[in-house]
Protein backbone atom coordinates (compact mmCIF):
# COMPACT_ATOMS: atom_id res chain seq x y z
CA UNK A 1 3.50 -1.03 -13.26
CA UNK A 2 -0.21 -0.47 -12.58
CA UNK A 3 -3.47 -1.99 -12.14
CA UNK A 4 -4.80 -0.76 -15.92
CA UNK A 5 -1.66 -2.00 -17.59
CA UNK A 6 -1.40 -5.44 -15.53
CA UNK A 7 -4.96 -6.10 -15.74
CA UNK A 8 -5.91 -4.77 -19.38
CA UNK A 9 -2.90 -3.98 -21.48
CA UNK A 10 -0.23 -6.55 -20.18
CA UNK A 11 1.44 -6.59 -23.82
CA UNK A 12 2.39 -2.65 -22.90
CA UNK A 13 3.61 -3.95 -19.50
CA UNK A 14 5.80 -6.37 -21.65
CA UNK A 15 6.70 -3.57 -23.68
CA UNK A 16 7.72 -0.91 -21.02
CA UNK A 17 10.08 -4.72 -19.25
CA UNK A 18 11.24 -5.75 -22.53
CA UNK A 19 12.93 -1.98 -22.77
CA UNK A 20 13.92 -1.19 -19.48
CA UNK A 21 16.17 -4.62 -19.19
CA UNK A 22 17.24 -3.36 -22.72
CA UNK A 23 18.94 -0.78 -21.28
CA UNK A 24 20.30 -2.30 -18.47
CA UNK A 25 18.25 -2.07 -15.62
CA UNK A 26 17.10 -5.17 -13.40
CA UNK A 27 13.34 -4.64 -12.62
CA UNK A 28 11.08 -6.46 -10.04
CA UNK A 29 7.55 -6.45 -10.95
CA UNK A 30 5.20 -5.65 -8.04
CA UNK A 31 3.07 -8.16 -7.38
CA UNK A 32 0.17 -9.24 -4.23
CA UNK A 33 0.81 -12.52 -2.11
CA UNK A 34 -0.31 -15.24 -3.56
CA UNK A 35 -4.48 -15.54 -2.96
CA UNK A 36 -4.44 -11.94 -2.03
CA UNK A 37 -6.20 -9.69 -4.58
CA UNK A 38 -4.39 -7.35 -6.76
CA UNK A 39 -2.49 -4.74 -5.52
CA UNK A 40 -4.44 -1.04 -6.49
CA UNK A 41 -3.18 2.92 -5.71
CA UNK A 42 -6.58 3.28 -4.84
CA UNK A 43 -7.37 5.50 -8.17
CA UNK A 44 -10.44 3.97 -9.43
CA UNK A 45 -12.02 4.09 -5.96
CA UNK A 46 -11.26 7.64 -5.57
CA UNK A 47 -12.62 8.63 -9.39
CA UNK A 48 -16.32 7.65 -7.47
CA UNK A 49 -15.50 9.13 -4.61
CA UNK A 50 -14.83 6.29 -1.75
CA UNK A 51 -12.53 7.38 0.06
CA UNK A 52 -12.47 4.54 2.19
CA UNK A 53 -11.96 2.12 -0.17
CA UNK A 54 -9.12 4.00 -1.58
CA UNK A 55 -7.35 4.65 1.64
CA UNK A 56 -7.37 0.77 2.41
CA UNK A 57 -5.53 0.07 -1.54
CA UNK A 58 -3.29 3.12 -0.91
CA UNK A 59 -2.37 1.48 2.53
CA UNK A 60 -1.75 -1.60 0.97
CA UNK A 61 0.31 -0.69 -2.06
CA UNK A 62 2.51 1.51 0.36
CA UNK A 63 3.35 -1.40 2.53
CA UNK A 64 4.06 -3.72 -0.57
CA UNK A 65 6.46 -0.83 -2.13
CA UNK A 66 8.07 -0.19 1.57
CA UNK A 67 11.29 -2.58 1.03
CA UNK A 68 11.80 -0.90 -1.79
CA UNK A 69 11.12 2.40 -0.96
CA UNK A 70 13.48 1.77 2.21
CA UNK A 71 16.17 0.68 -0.79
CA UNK A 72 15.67 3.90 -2.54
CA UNK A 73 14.85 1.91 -5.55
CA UNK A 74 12.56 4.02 -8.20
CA UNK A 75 8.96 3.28 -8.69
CA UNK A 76 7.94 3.47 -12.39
CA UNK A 77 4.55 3.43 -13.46
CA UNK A 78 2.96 3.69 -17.00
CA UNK A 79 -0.53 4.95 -16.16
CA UNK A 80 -0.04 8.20 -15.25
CA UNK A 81 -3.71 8.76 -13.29
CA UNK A 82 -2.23 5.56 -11.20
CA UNK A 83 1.49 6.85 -10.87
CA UNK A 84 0.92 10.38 -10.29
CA UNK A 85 -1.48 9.36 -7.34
CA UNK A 86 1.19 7.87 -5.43
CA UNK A 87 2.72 11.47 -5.16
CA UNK A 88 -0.24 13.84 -4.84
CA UNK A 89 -3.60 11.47 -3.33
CA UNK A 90 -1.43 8.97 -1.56
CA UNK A 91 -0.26 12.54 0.94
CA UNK A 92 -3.54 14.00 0.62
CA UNK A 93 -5.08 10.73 2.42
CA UNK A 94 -3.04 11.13 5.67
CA UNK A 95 -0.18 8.20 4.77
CA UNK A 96 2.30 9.84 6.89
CA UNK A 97 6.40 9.84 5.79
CA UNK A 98 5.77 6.18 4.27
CA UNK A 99 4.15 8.11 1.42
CA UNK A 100 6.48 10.94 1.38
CA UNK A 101 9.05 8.84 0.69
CA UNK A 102 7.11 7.10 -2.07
CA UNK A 103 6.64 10.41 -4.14
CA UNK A 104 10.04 11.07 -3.90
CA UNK A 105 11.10 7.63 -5.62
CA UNK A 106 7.93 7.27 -7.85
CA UNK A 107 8.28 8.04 -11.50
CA UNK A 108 6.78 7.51 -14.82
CA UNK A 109 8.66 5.48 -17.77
CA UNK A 110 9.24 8.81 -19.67
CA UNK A 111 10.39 10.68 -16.32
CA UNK A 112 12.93 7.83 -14.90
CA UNK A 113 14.17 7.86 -18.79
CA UNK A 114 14.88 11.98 -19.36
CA UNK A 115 16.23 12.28 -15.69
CA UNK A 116 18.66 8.64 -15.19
CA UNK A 117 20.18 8.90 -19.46
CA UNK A 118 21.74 11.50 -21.21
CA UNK A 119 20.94 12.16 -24.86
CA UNK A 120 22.43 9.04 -26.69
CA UNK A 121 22.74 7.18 -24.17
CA UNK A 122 19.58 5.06 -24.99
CA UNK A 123 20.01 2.31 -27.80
CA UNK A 124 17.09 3.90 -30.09
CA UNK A 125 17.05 3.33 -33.69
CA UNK A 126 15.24 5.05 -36.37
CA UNK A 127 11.64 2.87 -37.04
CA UNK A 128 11.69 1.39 -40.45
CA UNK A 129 11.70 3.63 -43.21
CA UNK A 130 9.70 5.61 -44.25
CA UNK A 131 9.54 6.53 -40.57
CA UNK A 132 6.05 7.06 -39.55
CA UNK A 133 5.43 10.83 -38.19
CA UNK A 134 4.01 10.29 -34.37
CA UNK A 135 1.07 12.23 -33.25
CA UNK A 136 0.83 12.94 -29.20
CA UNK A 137 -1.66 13.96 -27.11
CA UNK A 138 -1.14 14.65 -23.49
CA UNK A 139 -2.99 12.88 -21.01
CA UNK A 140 -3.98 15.36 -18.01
CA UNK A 141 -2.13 14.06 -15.42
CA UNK A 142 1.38 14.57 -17.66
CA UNK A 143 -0.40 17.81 -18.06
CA UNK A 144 -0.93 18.87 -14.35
CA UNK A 145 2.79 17.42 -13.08
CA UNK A 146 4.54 18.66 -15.80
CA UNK A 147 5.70 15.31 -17.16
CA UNK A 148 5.44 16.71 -20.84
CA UNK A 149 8.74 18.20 -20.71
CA UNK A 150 10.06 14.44 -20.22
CA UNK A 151 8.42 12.70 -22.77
CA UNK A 152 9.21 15.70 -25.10
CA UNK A 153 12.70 15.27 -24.18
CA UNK A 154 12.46 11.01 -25.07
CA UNK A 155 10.82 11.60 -27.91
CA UNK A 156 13.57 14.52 -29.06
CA UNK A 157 16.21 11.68 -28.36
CA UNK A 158 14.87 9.24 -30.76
CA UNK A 159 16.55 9.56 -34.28
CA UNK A 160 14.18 10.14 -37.54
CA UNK A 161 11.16 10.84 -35.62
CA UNK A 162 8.91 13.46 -36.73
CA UNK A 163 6.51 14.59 -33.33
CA UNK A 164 3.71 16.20 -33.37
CA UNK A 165 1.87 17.36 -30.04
CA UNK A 166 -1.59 17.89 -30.34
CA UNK A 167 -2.99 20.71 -28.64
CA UNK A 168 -5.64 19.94 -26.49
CA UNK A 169 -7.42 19.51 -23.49
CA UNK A 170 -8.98 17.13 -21.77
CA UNK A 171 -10.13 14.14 -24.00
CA UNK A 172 -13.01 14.14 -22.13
CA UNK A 173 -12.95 10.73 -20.11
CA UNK A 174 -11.60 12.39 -17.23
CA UNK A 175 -11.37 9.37 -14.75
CA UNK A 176 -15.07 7.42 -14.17
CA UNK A 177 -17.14 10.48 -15.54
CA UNK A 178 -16.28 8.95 -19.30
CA UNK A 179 -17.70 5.83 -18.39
CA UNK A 180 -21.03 7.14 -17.14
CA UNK A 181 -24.26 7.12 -18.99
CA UNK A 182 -25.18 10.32 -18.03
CA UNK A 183 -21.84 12.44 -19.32
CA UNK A 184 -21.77 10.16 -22.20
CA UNK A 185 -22.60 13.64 -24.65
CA UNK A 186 -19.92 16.18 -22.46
CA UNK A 187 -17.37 13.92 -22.94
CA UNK A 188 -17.81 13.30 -26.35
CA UNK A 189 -18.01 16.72 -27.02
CA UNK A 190 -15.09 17.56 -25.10
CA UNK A 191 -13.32 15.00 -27.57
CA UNK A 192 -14.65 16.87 -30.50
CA UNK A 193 -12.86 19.80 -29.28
CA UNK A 194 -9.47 19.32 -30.28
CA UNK A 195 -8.50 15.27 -29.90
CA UNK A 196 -10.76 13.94 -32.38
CA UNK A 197 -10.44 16.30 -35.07
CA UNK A 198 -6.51 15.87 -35.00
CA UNK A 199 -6.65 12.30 -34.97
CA UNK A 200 -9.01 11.64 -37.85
CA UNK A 201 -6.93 14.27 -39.64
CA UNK A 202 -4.11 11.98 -39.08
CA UNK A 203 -2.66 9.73 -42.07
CA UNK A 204 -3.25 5.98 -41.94
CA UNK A 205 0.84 5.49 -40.80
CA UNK A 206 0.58 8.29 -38.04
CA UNK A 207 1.45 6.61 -34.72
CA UNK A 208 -0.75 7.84 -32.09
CA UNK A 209 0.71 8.38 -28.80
CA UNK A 210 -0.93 9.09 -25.49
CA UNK A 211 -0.11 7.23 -22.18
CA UNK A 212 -3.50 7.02 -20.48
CA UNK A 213 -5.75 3.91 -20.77
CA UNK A 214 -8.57 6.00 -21.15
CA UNK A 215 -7.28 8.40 -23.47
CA UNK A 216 -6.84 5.44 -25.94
CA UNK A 217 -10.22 3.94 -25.07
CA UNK A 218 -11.42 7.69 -26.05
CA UNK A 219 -9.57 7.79 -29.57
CA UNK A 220 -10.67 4.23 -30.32
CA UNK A 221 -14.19 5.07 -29.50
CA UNK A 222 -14.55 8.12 -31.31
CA UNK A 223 -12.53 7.62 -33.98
CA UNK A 224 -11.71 3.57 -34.55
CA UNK A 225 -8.03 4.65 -34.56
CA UNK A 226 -5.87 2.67 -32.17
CA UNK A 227 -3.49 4.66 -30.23
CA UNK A 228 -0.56 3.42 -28.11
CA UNK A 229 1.53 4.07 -25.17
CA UNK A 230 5.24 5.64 -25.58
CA UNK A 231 5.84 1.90 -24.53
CA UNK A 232 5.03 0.32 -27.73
CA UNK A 233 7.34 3.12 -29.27
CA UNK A 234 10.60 3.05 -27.65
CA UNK A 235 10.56 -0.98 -27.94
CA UNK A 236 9.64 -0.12 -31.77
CA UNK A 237 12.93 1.25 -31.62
CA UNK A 238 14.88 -0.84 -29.88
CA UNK A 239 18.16 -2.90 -31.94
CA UNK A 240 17.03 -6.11 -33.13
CA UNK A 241 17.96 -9.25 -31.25
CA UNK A 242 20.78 -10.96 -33.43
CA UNK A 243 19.38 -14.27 -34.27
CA UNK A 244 20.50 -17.42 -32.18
CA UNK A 245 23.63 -19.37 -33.48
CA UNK A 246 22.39 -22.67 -35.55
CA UNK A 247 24.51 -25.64 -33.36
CA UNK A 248 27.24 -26.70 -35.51
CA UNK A 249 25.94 -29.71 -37.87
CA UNK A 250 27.24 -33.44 -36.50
């Protein structure tokens, strides 16, 4: 998973489990030795510029994922800023084939999804009816890989579902420089651009989409709307559990 969603959001961490053993596959959830701190990509440290901090996590979270790796089991993330690192920061820091062999296997939910399944394959079932439309935006990561063609392609697969991609830009958090005091106004008005406008315009029963923590911080903020990740939505979706047999009466 990733440090956001196994920190802040565990119930989409639950989400993104609960669906992925849905459909058959057995996952191990990273974790640190116990009384070791948390395994990190290094992400947040590199968003303020400390390099060195963030080539010690990157280090660390390499030789965690190494059995794995060495398996060629896939790495799926849900935070895409955190995911995405592993195959673009982790090579520019000097990791050596360790990392190169990481990017290879490291994938987001919506990428492992479009590439391992064909279309209906997946168990999806249409939400309850009326099925509410779903409104997307893009976080820039997704963006810059081109990871948008995968969740358009997971979405496309679900029945019933009207999609609708916003377009826009950044939403203006853009890492740390969100969070700080002084960009407070840009990013706000970055938001205004295109997000904000879309979302407010947005019925009550839209589902907002958009994988990155602070792209739903963003929304939330600006607008009191609560998006959620494509997590949430495929386990939406998912059959229901038959209920447990009652043991026969005595």
């Amino acid at each position: 998973m990733d440090t956001f969603h196994n920190q802040l959001d565990p119930a989409t961490a639950q989400a993104a489990l609960e669906v992925l053993q849905t459909i058959g596959c057995r996952v191990h959830v990273l974790h640190a030795p116990a009384g070791e701190a948390p395994l990190c990509c290094g992400r947040s440290a590199l968003a303020v510029g400390d390099v060195a901090t963030a080539r010690a996590a990157a280090t660390r979270l390499q030789s965690a994922l190494a059995p794995y790796v060495e398996r060629g089991l896939p790495i799926i993330g849900l935070e895409p800023s955190c995911l995405l690192t592993l195959r673009d920061e982790h090579l520019a820091l000097g990791l050596g084939e360790v990392a190169a062999r990481t990017a290879r296997q490291a994938w987001l939910l919506e990428e492992y999804l479009a590439r391992e399944f064909k279309p209906g394959e997946l168990p999806w079932q249409a939400l309850p009816e009326p099925s509410p439309p779903v409104l997307v935006h893009g976080h820039c990561h997704q963006k810059a890989f081109g990871a948008m063609k995968a969740l358009r392609k997971v979405l496309g697969g679900m029945p019933g579902l009207q999609v609708q991609f916003i377009d826009s830009s950044c939403c203006g958090m853009a890492g740390a420089f969100g969070y700080e005091a002084e960009h407070h106004a840009i990013s706000l008005a970055m938001a205004e651009a295109e997000l904000l406008p879309a979302v407010r315009a947005a019925t009550p029963d839209t589902w907002l989409l958009t994988n990155g923590t602070s792209c739903r911080h963003q929304i939330h903020d600006g607008t009191g709307r609560q998006a959620r990740h494509l997590a949430q939505l495929l386990r939406a979706a998912l059959p229901a559990k038959p209920p447990a047999e009652k043991a026969p009466a005595p």
